[in-house]
PDB file of N, CA and C in Angstrom:
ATOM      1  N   UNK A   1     169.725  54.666  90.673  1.00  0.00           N
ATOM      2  CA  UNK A   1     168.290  54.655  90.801  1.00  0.00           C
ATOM      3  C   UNK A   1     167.790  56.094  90.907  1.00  0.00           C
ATOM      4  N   UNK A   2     166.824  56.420  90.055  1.00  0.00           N
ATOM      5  CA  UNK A   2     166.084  57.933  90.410  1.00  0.00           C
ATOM      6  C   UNK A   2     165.561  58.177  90.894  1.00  0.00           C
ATOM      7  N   UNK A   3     165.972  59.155  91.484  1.00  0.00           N
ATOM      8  CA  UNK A   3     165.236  59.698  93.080  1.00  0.00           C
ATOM      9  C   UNK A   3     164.466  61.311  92.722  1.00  0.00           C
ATOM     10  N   UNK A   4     162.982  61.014  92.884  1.00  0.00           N
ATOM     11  CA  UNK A   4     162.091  61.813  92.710  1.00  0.00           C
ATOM     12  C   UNK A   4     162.461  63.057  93.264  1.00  0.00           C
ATOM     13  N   UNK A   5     162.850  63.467  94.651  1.00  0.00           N
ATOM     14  CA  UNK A   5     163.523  64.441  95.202  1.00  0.00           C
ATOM     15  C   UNK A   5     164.282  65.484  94.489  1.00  0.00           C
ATOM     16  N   UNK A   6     165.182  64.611  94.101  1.00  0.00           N
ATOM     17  CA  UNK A   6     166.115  65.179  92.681  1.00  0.00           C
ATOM     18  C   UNK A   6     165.522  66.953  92.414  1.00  0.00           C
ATOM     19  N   UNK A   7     164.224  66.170  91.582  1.00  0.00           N
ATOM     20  CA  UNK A   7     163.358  67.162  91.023  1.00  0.00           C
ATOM     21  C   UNK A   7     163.131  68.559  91.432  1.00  0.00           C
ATOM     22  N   UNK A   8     163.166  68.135  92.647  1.00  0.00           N
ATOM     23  CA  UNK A   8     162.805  69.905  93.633  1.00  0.00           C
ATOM     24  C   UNK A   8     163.890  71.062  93.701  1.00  0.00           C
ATOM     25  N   UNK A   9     164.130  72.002  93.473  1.00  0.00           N
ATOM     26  CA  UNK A   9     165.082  73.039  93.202  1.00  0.00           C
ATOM     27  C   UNK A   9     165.595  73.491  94.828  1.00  0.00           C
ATOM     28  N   UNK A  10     164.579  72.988  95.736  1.00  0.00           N
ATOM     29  CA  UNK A  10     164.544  73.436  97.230  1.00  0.00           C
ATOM     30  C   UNK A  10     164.985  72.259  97.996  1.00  0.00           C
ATOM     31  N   UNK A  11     166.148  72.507  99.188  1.00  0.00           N
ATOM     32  CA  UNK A  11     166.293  71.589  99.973  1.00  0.00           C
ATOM     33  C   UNK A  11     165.668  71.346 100.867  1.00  0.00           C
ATOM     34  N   UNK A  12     165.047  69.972 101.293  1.00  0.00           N
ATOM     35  CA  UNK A  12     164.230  69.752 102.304  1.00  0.00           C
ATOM     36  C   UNK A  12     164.565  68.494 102.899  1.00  0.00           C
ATOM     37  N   UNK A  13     164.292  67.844 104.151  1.00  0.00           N
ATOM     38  CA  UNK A  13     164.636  67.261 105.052  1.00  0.00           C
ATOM     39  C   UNK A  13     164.865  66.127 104.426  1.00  0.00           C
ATOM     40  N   UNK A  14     164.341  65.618 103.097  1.00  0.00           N
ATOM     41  CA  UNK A  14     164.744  64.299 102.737  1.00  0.00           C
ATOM     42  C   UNK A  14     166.139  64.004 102.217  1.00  0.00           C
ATOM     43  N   UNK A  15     166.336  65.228 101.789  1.00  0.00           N
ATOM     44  CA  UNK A  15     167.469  65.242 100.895  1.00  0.00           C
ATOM     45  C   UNK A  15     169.292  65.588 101.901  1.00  0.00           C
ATOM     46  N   UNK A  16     168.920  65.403 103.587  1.00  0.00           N
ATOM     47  CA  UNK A  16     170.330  65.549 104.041  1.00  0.00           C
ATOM     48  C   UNK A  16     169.291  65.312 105.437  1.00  0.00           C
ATOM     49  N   UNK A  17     170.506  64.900 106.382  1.00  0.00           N
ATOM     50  CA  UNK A  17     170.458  64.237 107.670  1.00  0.00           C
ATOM     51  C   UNK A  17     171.672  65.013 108.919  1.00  0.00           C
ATOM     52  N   UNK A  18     171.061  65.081 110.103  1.00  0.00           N
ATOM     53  CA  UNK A  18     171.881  65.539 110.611  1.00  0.00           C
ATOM     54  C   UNK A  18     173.464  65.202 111.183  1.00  0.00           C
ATOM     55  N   UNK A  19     174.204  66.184 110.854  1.00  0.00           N
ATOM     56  CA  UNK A  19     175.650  65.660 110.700  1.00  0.00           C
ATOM     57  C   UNK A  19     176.200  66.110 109.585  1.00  0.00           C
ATOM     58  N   UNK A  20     175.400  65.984 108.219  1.00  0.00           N
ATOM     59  CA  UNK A  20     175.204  65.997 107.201  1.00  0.00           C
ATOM     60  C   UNK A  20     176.829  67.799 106.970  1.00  0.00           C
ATOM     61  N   UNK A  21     177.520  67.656 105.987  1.00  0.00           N
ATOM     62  CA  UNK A  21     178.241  68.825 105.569  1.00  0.00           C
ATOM     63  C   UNK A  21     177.634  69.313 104.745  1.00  0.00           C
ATOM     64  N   UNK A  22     177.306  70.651 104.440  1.00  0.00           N
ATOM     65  CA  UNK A  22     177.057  70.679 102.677  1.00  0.00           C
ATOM     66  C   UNK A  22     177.666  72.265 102.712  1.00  0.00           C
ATOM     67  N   UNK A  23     178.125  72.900 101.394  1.00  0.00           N
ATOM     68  CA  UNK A  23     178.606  74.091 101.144  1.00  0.00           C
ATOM     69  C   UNK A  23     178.198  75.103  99.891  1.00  0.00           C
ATOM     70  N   UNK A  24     178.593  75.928 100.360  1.00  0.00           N
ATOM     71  CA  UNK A  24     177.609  77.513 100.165  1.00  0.00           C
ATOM     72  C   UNK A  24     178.382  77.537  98.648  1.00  0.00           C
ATOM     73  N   UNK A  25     177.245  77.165  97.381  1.00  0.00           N
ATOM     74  CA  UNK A  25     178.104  77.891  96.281  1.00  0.00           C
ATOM     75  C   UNK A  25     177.602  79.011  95.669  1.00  0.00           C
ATOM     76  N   UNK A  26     177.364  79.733  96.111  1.00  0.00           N
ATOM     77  CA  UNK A  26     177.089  81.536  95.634  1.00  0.00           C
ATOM     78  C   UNK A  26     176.735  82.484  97.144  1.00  0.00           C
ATOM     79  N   UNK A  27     176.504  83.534  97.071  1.00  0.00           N
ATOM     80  CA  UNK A  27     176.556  84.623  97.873  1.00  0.00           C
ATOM     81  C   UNK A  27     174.934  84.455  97.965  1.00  0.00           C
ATOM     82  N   UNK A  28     174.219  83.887  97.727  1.00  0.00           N
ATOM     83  CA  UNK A  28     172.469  83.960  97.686  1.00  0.00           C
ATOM     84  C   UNK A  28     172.176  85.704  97.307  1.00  0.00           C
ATOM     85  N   UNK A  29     170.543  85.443  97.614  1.00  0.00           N
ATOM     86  CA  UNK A  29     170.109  86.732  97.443  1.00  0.00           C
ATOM     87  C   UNK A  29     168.844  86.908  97.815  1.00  0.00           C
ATOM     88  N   UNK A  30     168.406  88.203  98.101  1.00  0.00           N
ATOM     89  CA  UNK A  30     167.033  88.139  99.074  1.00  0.00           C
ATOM     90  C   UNK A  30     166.053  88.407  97.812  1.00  0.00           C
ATOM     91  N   UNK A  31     165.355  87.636  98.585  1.00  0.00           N
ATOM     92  CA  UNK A  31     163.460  87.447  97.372  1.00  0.00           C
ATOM     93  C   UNK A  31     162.886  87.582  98.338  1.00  0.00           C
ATOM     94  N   UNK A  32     161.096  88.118  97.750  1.00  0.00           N
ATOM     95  CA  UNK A  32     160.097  88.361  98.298  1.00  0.00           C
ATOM     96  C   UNK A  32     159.518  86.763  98.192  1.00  0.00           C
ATOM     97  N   UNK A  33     158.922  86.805  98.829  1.00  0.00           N
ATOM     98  CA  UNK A  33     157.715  85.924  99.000  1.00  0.00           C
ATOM     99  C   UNK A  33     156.774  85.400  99.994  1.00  0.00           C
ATOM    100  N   UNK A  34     155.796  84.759  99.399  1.00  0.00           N
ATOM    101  CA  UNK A  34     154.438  84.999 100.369  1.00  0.00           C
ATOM    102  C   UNK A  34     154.367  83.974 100.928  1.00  0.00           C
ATOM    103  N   UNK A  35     154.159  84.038 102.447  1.00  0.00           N
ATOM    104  CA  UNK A  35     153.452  83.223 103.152  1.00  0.00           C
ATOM    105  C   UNK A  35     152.051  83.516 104.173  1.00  0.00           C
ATOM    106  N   UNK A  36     151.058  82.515 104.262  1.00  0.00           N
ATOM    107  CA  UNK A  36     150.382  82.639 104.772  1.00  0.00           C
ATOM    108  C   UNK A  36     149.735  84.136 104.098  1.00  0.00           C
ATOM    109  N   UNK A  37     149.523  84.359 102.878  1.00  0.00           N
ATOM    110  CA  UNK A  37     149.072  85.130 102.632  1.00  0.00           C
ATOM    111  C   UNK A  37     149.688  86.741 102.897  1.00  0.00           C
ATOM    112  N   UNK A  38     151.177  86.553 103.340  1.00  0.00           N
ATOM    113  CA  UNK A  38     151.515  88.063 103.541  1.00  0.00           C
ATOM    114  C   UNK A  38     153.048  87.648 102.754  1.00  0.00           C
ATOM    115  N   UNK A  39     153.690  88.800 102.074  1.00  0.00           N
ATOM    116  CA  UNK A  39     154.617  88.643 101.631  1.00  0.00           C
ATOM    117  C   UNK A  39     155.919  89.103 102.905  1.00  0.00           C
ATOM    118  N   UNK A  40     156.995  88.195 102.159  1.00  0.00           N
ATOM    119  CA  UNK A  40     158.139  88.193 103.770  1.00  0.00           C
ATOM    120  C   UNK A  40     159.158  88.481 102.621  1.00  0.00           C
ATOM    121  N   UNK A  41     160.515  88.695 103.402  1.00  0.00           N
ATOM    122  CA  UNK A  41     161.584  88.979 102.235  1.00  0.00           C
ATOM    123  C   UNK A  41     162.780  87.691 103.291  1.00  0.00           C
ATOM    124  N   UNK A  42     162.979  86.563 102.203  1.00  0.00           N
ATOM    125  CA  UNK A  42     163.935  85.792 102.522  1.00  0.00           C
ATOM    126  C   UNK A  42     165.057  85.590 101.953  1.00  0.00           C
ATOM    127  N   UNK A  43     165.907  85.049 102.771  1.00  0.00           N
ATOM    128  CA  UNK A  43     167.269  84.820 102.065  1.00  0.00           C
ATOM    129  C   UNK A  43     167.796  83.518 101.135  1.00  0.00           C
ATOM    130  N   UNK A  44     167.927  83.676  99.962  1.00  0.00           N
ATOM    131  CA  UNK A  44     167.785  82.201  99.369  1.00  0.00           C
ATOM    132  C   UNK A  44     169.215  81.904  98.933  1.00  0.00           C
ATOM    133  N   UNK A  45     170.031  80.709  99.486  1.00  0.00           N
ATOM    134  CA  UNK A  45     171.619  80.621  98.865  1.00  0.00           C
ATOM    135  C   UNK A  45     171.578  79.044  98.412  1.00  0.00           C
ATOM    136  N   UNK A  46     172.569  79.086  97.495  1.00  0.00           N
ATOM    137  CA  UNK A  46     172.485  77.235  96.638  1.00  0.00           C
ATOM    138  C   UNK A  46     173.664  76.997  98.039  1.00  0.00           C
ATOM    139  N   UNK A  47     173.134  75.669  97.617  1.00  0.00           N
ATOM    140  CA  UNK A  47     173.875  74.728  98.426  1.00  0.00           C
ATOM    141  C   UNK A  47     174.430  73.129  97.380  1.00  0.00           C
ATOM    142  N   UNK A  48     175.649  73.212  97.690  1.00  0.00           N
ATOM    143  CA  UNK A  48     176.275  71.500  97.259  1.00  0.00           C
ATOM    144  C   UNK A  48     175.941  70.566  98.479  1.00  0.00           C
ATOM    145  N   UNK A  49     175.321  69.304  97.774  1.00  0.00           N
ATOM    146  CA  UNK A  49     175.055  68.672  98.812  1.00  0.00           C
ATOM    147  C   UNK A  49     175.828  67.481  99.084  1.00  0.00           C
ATOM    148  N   UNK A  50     175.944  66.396 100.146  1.00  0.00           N
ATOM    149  CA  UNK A  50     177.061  65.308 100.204  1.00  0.00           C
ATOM    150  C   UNK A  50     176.734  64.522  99.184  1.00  0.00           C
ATOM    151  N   UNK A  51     175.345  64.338  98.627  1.00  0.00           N
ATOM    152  CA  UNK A  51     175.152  63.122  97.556  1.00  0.00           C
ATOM    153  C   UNK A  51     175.211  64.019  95.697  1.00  0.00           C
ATOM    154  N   UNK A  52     176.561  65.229  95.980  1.00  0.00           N
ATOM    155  CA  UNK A  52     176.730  65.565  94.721  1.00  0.00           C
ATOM    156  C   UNK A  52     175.547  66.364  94.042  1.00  0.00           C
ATOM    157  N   UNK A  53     174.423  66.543  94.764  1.00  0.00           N
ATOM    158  CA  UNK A  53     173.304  67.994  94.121  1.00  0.00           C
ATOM    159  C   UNK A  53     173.123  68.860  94.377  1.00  0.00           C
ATOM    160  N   UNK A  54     172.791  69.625  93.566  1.00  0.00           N
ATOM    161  CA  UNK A  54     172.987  71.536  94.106  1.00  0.00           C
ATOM    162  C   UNK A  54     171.452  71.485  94.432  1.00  0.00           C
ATOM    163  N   UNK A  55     171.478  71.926  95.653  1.00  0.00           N
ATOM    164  CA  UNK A  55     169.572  72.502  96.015  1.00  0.00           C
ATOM    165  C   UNK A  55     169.509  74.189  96.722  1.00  0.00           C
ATOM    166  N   UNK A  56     169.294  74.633  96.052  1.00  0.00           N
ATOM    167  CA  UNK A  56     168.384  76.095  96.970  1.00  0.00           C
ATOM    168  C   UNK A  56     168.000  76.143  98.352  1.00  0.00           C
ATOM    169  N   UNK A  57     168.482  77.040  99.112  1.00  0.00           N
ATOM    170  CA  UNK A  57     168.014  76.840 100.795  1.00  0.00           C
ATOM    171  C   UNK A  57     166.998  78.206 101.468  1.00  0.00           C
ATOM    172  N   UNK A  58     166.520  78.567 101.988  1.00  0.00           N
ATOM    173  CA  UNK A  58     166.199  79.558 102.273  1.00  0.00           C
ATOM    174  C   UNK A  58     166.348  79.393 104.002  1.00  0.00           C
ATOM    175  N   UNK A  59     167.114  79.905 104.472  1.00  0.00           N
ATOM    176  CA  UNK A  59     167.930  80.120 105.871  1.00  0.00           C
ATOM    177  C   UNK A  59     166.881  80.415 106.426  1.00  0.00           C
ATOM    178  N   UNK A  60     166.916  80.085 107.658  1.00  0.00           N
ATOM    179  CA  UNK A  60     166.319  80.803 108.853  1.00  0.00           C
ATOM    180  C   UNK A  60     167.003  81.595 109.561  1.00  0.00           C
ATOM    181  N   UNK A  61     166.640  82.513 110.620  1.00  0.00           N
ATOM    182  CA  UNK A  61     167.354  83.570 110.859  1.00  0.00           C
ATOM    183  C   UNK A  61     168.102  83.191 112.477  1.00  0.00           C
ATOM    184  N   UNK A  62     167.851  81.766 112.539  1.00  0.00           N
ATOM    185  CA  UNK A  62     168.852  81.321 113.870  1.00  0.00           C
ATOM    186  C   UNK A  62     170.420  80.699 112.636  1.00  0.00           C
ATOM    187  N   UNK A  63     170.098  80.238 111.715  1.00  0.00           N
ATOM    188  CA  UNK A  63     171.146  79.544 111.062  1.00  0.00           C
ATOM    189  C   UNK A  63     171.628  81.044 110.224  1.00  0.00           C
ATOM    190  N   UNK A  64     171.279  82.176 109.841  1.00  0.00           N
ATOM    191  CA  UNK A  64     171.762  83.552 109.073  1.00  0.00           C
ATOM    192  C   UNK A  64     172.671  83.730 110.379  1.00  0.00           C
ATOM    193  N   UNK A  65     171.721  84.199 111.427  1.00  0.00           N
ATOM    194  CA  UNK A  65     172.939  84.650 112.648  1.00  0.00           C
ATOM    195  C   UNK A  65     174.341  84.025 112.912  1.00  0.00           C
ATOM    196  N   UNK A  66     174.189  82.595 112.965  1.00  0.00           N
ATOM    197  CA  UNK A  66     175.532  81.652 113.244  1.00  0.00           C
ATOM    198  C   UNK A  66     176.136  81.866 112.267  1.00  0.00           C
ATOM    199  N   UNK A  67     175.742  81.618 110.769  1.00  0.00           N
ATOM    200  CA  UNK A  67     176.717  81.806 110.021  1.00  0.00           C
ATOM    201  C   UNK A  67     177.104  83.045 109.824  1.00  0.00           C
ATOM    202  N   UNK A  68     176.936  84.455 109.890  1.00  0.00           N
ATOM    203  CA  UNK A  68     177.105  85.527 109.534  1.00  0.00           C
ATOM    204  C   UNK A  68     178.043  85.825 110.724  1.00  0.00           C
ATOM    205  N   UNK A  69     178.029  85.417 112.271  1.00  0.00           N
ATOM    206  CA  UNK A  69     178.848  85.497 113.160  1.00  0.00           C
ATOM    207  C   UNK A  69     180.108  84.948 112.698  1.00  0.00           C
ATOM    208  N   UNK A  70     180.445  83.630 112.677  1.00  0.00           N
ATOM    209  CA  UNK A  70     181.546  83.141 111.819  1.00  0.00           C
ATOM    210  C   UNK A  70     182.014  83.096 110.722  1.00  0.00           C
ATOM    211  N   UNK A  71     180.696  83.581 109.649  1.00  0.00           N
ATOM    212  CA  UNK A  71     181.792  83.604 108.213  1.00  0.00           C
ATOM    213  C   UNK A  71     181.372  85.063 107.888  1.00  0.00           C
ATOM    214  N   UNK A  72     181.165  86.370 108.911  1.00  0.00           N
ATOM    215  CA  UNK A  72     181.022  87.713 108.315  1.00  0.00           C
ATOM    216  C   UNK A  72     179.550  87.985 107.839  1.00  0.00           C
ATOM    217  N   UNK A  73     179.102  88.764 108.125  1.00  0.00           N
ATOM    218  CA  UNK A  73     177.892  89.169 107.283  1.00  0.00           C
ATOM    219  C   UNK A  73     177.881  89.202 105.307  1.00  0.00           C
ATOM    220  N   UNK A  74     179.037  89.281 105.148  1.00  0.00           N
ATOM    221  CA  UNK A  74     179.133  89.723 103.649  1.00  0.00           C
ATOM    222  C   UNK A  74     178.624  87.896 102.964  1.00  0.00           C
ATOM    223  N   UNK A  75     177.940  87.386 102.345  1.00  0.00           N
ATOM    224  CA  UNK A  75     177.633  86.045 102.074  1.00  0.00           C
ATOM    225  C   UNK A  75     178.630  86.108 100.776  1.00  0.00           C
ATOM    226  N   UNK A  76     179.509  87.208 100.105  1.00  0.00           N
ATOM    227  CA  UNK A  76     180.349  86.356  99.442  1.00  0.00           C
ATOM    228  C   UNK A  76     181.204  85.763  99.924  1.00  0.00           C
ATOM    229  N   UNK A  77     181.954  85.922 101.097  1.00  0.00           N
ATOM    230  CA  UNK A  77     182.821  85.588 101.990  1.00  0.00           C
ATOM    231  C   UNK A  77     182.357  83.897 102.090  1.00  0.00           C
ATOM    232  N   UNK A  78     180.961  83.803 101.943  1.00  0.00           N
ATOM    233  CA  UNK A  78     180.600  82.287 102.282  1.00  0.00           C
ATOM    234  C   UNK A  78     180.826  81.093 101.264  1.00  0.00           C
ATOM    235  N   UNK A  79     181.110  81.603  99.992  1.00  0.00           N
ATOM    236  CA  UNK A  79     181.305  80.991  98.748  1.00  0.00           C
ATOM    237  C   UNK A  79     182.492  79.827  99.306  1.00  0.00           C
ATOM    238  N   UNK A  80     182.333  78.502  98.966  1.00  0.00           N
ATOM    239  CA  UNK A  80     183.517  77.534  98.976  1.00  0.00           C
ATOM    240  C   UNK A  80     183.468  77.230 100.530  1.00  0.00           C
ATOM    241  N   UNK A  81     182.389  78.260 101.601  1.00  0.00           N
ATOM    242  CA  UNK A  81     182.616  77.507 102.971  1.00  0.00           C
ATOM    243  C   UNK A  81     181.894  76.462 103.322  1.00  0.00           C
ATOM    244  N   UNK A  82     181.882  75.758 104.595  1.00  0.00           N
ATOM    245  CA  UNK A  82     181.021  74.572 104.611  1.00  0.00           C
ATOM    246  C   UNK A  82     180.078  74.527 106.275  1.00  0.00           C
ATOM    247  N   UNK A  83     178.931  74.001 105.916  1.00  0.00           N
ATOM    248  CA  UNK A  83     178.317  74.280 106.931  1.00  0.00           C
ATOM    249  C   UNK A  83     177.544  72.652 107.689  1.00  0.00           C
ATOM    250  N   UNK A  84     177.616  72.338 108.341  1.00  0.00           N
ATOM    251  CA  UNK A  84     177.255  71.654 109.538  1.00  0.00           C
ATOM    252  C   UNK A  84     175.557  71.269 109.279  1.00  0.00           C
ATOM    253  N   UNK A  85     174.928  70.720 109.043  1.00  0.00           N
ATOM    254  CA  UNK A  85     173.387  70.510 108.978  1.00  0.00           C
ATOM    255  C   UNK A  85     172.902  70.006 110.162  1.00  0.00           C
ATOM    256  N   UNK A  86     172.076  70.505 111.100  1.00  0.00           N
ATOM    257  CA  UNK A  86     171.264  69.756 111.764  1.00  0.00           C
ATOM    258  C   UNK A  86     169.416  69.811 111.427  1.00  0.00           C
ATOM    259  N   UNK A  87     168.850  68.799 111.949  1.00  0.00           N
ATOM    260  CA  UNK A  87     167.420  68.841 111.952  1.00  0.00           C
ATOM    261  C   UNK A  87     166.872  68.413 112.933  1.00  0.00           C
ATOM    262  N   UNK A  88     165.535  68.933 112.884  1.00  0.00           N
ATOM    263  CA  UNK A  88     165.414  68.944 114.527  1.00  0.00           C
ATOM    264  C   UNK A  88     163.901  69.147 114.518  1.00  0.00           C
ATOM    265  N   UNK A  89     162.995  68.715 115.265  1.00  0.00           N
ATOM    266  CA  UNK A  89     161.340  68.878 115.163  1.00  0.00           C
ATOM    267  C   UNK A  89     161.302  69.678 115.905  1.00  0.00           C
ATOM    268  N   UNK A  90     160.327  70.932 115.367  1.00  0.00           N
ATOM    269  CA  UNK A  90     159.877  71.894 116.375  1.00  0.00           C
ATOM    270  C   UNK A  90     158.252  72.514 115.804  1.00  0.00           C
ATOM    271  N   UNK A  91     157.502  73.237 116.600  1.00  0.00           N
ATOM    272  CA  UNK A  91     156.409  74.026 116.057  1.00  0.00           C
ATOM    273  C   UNK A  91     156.281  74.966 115.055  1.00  0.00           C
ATOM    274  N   UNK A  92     155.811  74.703 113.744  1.00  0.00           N
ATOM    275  CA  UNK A  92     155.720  75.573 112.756  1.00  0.00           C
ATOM    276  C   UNK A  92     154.174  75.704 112.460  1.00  0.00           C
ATOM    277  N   UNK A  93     153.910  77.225 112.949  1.00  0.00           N
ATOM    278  CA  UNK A  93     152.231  77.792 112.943  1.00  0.00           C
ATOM    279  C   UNK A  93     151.505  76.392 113.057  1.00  0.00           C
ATOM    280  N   UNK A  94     151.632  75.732 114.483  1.00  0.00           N
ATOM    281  CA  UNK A  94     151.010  75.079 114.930  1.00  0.00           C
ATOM    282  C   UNK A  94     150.896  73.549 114.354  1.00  0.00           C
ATOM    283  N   UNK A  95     151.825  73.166 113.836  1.00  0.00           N
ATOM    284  CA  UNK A  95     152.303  71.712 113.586  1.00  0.00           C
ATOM    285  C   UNK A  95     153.651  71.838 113.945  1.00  0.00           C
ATOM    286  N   UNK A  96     153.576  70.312 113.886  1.00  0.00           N
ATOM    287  CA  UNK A  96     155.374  69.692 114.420  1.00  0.00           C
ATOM    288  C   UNK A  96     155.750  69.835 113.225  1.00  0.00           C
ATOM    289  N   UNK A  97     156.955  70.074 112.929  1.00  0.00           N
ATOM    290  CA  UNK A  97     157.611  69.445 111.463  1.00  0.00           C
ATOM    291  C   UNK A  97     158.880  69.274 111.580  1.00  0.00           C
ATOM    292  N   UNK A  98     159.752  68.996 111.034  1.00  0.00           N
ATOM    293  CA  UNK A  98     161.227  68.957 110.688  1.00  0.00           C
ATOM    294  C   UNK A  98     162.114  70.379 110.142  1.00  0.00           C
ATOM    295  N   UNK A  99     162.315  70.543 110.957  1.00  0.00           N
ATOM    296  CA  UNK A  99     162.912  71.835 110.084  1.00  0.00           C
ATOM    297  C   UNK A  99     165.130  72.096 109.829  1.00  0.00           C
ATOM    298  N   UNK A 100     165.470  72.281 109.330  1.00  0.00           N
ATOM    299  CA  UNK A 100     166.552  72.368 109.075  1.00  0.00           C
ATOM    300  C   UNK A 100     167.648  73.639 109.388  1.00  0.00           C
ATOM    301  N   UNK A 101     168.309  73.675 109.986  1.00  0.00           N
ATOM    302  CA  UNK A 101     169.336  74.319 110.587  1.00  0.00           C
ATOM    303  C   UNK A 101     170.820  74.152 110.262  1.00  0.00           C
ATOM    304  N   UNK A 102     171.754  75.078 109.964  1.00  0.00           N
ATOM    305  CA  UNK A 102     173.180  75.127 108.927  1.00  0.00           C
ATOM    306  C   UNK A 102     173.924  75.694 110.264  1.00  0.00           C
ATOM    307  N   UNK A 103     174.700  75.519 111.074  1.00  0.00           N
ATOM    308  CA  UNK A 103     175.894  75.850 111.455  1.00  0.00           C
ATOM    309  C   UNK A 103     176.977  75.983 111.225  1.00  0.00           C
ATOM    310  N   UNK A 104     178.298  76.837 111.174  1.00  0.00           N
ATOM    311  CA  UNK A 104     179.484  76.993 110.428  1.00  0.00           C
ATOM    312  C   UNK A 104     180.606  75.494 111.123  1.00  0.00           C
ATOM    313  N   UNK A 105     181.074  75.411 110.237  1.00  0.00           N
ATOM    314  CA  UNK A 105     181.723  74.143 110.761  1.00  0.00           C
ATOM    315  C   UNK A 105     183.233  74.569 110.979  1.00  0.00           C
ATOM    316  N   UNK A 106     183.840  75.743 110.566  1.00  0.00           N
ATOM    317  CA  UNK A 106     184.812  76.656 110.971  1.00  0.00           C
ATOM    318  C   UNK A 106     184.962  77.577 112.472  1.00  0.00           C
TER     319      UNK A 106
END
C-alpha cells in the first residue's frame, strides 16, 4: 500500500517510533538554511530506515553531541553505524511538537 510519507526526502515523526534502529549511510554535510527568517548552518546525514527507506535527517545538537561522543566527531566514522531513535514532546518556539532524537546504540 502507498504511503504518502514515502514522498518526503526528510525524516519526520511519522516515519519511525521510539525504539525504532535506523543507520547512518553517508558522512552528511553542513547546509545553510533559514529559519524563522534568519539563516542557521545545519547538519544534514541520510539515514536507512527499519521499513527499508532512505530519509534525510537534520540532527539536533543534543543527538550531534551523543553521537560524536561515541562514534568520534569525524561523521565518516558513522557510515554503517546504528543509532537508537527516540521521540519525545517538547517546546519548539512556543508549541508542543514531537521532535526526534538519535542515540548511539554502541
Amino acid at each position: 500500500m502507498p504511503n504518502v510519507n514515502d514522498l518526503n526526502e526528510y525524516l519526520s515523526v511519522s516515519d519511525v517510533k521510539t525504539g525504532d534502529i535506523v543507520t547512518f549511510i553517508n558522512a552528511g554535510e553542513f547546509k545553510e538554511k533559514e529559519f524563522r527568517g534568519e539563516k542557521k548552518t545545519v547538519f544534514e546525514v541520510g539515514l536507512d530506515l527499519p521499513n527499508g527507506s532512505a530519509k534525510k535527517a537534520t540532527l539536533n545538537r543534543t543527538s550531534r553531541n551523543a553521537l560524536a561522543t561515541a562514534y568520534t566527531p569525524n561523521t565518516e566514522s558513522w557510515i554503517g553505524k546504528k543509532a537508537k531513535v527516540k521521540v519525545v514532546t517538547q517546546d519548539v518556539w512556543g508549541t508542543m511538537k514531537e521532535v526526534i532524537y538519535l542515540y548511539p546504540t554502541e
